[in-house]
PDB file of N, CA and C in Angstrom:
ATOM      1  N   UNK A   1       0.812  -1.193   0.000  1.00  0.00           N
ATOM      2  CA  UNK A   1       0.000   0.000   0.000  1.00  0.00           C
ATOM      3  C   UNK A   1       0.860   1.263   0.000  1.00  0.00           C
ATOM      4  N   UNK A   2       1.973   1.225   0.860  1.00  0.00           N
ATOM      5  CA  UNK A   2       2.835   2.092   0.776  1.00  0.00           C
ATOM      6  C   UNK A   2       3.358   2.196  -0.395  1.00  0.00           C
ATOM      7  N   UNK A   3       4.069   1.473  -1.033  1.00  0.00           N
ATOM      8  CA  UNK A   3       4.275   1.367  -2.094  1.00  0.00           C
ATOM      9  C   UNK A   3       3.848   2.241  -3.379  1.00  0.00           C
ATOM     10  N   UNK A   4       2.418   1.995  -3.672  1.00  0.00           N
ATOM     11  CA  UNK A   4       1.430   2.362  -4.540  1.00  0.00           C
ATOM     12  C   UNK A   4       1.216   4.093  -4.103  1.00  0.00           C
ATOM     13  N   UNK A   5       0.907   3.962  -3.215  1.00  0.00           N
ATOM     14  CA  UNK A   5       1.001   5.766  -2.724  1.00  0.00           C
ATOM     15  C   UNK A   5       2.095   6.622  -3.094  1.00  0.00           C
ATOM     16  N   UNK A   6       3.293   5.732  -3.162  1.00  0.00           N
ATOM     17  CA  UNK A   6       4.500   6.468  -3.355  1.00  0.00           C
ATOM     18  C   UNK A   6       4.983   6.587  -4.619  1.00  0.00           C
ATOM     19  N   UNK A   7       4.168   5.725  -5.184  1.00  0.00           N
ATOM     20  CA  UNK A   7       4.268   5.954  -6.835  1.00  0.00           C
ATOM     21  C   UNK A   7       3.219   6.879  -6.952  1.00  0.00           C
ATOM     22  N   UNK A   8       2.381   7.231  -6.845  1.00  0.00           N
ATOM     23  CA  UNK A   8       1.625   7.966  -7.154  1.00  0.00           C
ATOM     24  C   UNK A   8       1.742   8.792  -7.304  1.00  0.00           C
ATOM     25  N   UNK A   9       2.675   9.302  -6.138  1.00  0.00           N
ATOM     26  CA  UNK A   9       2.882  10.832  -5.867  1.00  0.00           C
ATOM     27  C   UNK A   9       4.149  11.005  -6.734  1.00  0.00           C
ATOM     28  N   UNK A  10       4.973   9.996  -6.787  1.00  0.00           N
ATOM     29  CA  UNK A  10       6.105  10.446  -7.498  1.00  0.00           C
ATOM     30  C   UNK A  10       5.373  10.583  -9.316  1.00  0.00           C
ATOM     31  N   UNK A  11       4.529   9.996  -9.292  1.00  0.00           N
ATOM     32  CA  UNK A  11       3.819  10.078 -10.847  1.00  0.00           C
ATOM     33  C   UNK A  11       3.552  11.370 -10.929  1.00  0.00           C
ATOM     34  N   UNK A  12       2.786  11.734 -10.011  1.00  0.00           N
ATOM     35  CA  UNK A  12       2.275  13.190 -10.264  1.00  0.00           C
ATOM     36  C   UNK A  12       3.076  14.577  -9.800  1.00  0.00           C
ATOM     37  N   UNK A  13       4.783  14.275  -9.207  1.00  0.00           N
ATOM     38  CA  UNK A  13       5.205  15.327  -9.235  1.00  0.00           C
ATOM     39  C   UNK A  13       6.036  14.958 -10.635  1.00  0.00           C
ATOM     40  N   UNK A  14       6.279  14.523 -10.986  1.00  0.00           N
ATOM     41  CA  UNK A  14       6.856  14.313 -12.473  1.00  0.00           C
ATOM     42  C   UNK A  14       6.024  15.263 -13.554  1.00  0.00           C
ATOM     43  N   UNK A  15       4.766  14.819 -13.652  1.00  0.00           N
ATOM     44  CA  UNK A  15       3.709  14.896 -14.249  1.00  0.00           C
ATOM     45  C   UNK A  15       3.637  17.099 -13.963  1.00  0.00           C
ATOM     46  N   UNK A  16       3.924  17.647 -13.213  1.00  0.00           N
ATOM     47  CA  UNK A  16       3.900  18.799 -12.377  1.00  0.00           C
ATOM     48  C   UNK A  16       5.334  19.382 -13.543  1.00  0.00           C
ATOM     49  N   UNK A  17       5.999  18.670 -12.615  1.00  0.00           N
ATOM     50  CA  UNK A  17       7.376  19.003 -13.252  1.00  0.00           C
ATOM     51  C   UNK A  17       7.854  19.169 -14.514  1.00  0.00           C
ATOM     52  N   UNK A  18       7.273  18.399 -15.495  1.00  0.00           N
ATOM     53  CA  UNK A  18       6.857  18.453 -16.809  1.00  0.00           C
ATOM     54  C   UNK A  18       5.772  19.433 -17.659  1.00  0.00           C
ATOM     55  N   UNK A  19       4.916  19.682 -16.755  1.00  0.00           N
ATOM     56  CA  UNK A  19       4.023  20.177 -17.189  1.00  0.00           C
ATOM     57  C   UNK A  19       4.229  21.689 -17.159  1.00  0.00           C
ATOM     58  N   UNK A  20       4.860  22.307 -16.425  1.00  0.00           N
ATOM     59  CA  UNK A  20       5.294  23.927 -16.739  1.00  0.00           C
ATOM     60  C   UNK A  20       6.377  23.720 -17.528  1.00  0.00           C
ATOM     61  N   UNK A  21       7.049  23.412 -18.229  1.00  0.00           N
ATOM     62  CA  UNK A  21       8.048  23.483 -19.161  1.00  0.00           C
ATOM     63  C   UNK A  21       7.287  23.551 -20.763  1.00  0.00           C
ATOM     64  N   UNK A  22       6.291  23.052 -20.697  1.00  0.00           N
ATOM     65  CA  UNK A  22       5.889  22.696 -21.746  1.00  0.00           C
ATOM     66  C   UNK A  22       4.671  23.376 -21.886  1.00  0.00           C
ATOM     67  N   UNK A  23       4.282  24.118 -20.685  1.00  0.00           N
ATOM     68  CA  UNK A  23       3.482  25.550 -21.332  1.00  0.00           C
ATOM     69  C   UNK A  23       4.204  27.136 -21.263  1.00  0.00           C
ATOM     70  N   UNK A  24       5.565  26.695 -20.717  1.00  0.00           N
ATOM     71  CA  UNK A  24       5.956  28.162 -21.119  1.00  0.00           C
ATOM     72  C   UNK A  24       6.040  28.973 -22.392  1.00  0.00           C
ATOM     73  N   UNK A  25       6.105  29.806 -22.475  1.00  0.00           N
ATOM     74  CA  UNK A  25       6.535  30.521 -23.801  1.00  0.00           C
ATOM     75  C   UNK A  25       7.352  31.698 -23.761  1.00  0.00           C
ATOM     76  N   UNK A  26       8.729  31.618 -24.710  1.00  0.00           N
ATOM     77  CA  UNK A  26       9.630  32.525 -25.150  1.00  0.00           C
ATOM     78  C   UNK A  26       9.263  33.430 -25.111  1.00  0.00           C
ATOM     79  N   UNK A  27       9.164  35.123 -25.127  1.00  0.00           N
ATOM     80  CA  UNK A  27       9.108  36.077 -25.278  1.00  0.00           C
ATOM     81  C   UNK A  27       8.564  36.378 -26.829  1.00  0.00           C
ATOM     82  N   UNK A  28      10.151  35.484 -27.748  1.00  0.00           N
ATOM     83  CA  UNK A  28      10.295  35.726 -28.678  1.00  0.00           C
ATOM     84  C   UNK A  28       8.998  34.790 -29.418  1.00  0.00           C
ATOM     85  N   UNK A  29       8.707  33.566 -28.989  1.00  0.00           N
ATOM     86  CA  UNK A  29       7.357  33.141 -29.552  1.00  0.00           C
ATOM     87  C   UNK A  29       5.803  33.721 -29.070  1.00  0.00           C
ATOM     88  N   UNK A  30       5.838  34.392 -27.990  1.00  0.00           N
ATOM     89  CA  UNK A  30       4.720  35.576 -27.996  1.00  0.00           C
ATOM     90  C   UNK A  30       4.689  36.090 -28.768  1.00  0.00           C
ATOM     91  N   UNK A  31       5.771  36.989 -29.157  1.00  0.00           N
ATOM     92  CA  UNK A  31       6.045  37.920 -30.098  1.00  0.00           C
ATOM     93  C   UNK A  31       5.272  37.460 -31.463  1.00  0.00           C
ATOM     94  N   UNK A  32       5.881  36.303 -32.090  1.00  0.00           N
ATOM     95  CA  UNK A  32       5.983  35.582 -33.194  1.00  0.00           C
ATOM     96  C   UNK A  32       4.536  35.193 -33.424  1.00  0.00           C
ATOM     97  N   UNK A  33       3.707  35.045 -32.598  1.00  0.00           N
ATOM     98  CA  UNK A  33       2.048  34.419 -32.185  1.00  0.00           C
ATOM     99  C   UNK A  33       1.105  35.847 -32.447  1.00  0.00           C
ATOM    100  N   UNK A  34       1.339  36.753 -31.251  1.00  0.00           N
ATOM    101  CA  UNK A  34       1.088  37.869 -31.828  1.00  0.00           C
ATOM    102  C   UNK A  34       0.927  38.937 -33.035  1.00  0.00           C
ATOM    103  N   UNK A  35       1.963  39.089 -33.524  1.00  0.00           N
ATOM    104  CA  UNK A  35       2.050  39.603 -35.132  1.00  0.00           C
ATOM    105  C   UNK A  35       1.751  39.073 -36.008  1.00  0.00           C
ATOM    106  N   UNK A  36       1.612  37.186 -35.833  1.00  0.00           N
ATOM    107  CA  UNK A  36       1.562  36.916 -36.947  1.00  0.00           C
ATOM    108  C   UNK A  36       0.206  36.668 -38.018  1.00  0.00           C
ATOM    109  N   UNK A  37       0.363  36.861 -39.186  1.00  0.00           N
ATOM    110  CA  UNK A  37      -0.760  37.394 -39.846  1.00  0.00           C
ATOM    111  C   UNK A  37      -1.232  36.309 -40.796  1.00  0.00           C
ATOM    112  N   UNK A  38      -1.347  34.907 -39.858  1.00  0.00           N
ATOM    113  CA  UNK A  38      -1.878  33.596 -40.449  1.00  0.00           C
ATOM    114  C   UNK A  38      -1.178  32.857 -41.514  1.00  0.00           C
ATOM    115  N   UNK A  39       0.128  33.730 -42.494  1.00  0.00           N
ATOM    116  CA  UNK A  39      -0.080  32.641 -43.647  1.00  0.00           C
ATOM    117  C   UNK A  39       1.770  32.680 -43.536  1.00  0.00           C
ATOM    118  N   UNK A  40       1.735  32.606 -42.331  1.00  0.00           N
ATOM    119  CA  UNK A  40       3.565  32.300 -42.158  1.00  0.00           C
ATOM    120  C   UNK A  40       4.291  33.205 -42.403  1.00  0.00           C
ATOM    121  N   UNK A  41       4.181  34.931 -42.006  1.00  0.00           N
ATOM    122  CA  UNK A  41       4.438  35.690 -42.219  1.00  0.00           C
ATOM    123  C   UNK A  41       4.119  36.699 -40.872  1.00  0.00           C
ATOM    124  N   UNK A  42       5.213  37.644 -41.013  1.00  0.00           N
ATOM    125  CA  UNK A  42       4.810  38.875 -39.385  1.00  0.00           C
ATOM    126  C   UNK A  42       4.980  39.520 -39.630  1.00  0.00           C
ATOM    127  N   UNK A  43       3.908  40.711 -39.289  1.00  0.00           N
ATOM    128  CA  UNK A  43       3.779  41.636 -39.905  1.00  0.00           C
ATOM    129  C   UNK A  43       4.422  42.595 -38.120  1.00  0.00           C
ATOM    130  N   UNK A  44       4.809  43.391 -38.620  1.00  0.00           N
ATOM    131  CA  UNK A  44       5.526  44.590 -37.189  1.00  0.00           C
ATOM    132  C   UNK A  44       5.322  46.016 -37.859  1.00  0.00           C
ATOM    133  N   UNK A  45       4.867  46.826 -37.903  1.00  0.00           N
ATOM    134  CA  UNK A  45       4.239  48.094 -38.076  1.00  0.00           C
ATOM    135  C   UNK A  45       4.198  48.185 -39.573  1.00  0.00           C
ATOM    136  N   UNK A  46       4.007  47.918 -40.413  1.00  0.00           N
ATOM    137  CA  UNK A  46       3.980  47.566 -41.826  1.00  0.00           C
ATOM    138  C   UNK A  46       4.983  46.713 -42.127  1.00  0.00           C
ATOM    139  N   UNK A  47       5.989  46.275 -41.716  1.00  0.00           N
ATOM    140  CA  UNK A  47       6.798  45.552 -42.222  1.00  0.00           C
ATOM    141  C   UNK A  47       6.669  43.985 -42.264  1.00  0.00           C
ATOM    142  N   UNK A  48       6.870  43.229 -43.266  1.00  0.00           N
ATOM    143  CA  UNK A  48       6.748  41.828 -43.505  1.00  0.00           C
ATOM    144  C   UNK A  48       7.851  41.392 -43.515  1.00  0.00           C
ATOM    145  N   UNK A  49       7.811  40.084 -42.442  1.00  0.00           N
ATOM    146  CA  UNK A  49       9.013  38.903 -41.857  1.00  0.00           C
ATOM    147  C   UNK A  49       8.505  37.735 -41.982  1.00  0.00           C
ATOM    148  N   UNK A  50       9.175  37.042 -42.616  1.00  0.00           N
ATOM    149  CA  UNK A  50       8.992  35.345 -42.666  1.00  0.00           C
ATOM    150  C   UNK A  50       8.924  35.411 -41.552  1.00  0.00           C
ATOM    151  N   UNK A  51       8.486  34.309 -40.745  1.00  0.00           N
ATOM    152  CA  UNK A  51       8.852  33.270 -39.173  1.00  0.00           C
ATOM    153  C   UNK A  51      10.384  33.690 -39.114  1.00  0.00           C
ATOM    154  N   UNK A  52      11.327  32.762 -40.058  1.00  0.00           N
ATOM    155  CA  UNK A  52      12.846  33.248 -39.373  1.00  0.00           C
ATOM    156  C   UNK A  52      13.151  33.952 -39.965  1.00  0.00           C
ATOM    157  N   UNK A  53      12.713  35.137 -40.354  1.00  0.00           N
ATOM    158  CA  UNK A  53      13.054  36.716 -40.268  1.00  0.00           C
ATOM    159  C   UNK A  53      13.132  37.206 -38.707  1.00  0.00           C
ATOM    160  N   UNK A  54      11.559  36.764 -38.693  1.00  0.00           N
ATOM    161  CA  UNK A  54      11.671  37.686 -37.311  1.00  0.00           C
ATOM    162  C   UNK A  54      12.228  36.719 -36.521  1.00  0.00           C
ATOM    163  N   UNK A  55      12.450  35.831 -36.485  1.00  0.00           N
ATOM    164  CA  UNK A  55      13.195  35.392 -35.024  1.00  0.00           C
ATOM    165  C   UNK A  55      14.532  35.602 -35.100  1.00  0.00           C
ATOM    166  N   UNK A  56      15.229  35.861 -36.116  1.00  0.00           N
ATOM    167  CA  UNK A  56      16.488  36.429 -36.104  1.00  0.00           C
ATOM    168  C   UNK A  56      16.720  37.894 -35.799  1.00  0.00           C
ATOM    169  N   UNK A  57      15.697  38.107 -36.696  1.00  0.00           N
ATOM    170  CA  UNK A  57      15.802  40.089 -36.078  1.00  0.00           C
ATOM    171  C   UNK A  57      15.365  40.450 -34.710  1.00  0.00           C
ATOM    172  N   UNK A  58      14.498  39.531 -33.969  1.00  0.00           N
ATOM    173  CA  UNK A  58      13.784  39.223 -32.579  1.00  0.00           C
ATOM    174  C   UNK A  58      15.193  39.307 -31.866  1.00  0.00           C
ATOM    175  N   UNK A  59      16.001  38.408 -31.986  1.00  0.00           N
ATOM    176  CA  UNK A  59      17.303  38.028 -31.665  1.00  0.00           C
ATOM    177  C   UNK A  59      17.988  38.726 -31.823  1.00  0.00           C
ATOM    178  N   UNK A  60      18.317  39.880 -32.716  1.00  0.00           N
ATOM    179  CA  UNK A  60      19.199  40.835 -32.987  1.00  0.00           C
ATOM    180  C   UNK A  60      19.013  42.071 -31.743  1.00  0.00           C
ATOM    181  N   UNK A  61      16.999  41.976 -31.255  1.00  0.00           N
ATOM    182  CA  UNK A  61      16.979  43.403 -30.777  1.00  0.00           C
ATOM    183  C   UNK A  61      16.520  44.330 -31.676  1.00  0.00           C
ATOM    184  N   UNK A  62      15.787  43.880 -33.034  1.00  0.00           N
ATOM    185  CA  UNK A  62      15.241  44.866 -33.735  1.00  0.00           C
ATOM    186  C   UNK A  62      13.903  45.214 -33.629  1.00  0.00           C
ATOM    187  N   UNK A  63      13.448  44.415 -33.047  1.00  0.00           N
ATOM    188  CA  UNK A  63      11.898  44.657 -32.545  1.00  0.00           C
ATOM    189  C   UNK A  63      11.472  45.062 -31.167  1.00  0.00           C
ATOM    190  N   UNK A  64      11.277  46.858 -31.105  1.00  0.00           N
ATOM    191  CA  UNK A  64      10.959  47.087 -29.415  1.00  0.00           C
ATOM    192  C   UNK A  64       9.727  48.102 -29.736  1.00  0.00           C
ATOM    193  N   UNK A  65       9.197  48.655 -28.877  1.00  0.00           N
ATOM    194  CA  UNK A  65       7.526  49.297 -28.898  1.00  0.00           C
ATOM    195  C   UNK A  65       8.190  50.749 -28.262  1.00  0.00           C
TER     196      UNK A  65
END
């Protein structure tokens, strides 16, 4: 019985532990989610960026408000 309890719990801090990693999000993929204008393209105050446009220019520091 002990046993089974102690798996359990170790199941579900795993399960915990896993589970915020894998809903965080980058800055830079906010970013990328935000602007983007459905057909694989980002748009930033008129300007048009592939996906790795902007994540390189994201990366450079060319994109601030």
């Amino acid at each position: 019985m002990f046993l089974k309890a102690l798996k359990a719990t170790a199941l579900i801090a795993l399960e915990v532990m896993f589970e915020d990693d894998n809903r965080k999000k980058s800055d830079k993929d906010e970013f990328i989610e935000k602007h983007d204008d459905g057909a694989g393209n980002v748009n930033f105050y008129g300007d048009e960026y592939t996906e790795q446009e902007a994540r390189e220019a994201h990366d450079r520091g060319e994109f601030y408000y």
